[in-house]
N, C-alpha and C. Protein backbone atom coordinates (compact mmCIF):
# COMPACT_ATOMS: atom_id res chain seq x y z
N UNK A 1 6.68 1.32 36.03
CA UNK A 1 7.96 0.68 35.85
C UNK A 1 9.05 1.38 36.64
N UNK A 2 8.66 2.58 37.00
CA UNK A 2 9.69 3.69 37.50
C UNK A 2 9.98 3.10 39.27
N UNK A 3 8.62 2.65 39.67
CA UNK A 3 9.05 2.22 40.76
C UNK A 3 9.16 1.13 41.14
N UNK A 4 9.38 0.06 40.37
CA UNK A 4 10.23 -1.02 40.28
C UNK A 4 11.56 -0.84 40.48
N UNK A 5 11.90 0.07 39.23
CA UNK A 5 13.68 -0.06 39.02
C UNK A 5 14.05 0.85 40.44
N UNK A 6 13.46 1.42 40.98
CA UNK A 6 14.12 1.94 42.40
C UNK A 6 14.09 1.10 43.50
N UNK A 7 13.80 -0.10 43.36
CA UNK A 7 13.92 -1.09 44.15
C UNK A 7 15.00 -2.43 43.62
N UNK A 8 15.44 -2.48 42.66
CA UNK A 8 16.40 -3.49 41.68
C UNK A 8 17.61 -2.64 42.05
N UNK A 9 18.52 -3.58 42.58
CA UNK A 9 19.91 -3.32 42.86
C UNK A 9 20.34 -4.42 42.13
N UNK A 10 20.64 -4.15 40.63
CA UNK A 10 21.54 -5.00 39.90
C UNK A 10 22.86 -5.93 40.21
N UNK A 11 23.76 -5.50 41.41
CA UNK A 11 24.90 -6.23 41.39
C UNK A 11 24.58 -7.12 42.92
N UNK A 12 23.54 -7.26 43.56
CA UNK A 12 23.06 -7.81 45.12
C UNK A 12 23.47 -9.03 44.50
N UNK A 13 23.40 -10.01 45.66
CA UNK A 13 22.98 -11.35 45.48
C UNK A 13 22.79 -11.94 44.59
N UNK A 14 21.44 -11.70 45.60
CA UNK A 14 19.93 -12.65 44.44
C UNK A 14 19.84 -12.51 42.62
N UNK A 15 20.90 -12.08 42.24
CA UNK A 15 20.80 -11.53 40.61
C UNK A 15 21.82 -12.33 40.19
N UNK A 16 22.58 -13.31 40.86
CA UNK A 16 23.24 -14.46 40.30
C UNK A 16 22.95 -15.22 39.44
N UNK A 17 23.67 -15.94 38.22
CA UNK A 17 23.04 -16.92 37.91
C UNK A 17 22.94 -18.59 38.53
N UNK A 18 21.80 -19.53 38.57
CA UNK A 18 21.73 -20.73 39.31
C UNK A 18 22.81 -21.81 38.69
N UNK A 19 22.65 -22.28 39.49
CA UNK A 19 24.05 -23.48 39.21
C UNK A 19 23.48 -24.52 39.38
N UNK A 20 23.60 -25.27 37.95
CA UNK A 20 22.67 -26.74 37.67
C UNK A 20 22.89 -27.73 38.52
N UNK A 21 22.12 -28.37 39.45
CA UNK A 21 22.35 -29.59 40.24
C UNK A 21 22.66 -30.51 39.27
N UNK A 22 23.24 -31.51 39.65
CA UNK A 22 23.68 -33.11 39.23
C UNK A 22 22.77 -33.64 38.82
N UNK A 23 21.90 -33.40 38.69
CA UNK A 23 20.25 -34.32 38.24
C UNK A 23 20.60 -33.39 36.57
N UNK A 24 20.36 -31.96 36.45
CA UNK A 24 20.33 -31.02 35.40
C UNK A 24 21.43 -31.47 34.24
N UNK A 25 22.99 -31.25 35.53
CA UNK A 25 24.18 -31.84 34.45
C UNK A 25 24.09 -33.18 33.82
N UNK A 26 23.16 -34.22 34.61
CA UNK A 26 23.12 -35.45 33.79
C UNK A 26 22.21 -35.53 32.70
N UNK A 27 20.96 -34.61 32.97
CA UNK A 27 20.22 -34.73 31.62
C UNK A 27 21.12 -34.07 30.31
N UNK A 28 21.80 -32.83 30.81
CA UNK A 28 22.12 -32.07 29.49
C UNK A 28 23.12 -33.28 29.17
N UNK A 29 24.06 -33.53 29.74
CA UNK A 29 25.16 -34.74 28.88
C UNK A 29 24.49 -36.01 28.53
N UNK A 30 23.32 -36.63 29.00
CA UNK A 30 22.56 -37.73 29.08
C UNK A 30 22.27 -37.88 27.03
N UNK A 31 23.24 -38.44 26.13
CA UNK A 31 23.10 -39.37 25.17
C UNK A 31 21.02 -39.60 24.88
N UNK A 32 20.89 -40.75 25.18
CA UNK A 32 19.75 -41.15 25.21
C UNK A 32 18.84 -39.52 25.18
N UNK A 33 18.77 -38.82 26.22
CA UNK A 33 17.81 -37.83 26.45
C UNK A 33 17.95 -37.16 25.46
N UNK A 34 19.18 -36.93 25.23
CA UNK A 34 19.28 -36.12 24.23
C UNK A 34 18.91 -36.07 22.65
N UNK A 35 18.54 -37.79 22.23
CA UNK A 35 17.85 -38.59 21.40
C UNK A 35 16.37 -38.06 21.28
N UNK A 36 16.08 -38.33 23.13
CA UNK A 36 14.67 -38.17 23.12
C UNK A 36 14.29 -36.67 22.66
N UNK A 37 15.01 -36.01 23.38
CA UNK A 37 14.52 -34.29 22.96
C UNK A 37 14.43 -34.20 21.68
N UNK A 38 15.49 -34.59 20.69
CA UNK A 38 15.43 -34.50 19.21
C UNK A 38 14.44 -34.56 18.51
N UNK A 39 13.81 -35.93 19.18
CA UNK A 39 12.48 -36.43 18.48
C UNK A 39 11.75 -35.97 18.54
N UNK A 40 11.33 -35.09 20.30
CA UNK A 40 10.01 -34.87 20.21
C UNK A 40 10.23 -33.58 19.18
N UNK A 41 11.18 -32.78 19.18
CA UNK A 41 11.09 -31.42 19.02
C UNK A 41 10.69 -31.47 17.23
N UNK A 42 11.35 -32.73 16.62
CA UNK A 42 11.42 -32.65 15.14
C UNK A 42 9.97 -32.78 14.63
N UNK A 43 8.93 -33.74 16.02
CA UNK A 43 7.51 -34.66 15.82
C UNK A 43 6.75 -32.98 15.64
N UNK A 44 7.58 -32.23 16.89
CA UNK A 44 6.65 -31.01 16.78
C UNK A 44 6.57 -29.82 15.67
N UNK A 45 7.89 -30.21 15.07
CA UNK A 45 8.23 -28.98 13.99
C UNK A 45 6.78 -29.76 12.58
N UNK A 46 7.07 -31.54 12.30
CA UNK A 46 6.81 -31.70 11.40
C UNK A 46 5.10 -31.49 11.58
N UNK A 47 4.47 -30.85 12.48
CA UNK A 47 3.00 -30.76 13.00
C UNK A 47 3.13 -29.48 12.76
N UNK A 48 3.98 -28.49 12.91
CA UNK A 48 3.34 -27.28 12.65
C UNK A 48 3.58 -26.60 10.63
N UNK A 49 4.58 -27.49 10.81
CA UNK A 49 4.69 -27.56 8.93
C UNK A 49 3.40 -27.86 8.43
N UNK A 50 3.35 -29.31 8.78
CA UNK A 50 1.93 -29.90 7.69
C UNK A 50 0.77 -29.14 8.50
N UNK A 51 0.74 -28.06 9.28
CA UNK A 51 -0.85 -27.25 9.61
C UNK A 51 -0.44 -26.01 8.90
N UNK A 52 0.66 -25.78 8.55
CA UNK A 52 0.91 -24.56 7.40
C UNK A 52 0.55 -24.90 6.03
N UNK A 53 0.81 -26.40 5.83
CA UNK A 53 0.42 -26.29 4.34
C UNK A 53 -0.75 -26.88 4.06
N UNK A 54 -1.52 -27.24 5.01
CA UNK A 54 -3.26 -28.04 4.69
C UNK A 54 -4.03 -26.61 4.07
């Protein structure tokens, strides 16, 4: 690990954070998608519940 961090220059460049294209900003504000994510995520919670309590 020691000679990793002697190669990481924390404040360079490349250690930016990315900046969401227009495709990204429309899903996160995107209504509908945001429906969809709900669902799947709730379909997936209620699958790992009912394999906890079988």
């Amino acid at each position: 690990m020691k000679e990793i961090e002697k190669y990481v220059k924390p404040y360079e460049a490349n250690f930016t954070t990315m900046i969401p294209t227009k495709f990204v900003k429309f899903m996160r504000t995107c209504v509908l998608w945001q429906i969809l994510r709900f669902i799947v995520i709730n379909l997936k919670m209620l699958v790992v519940v009912r394999k906890s309590h079988s």
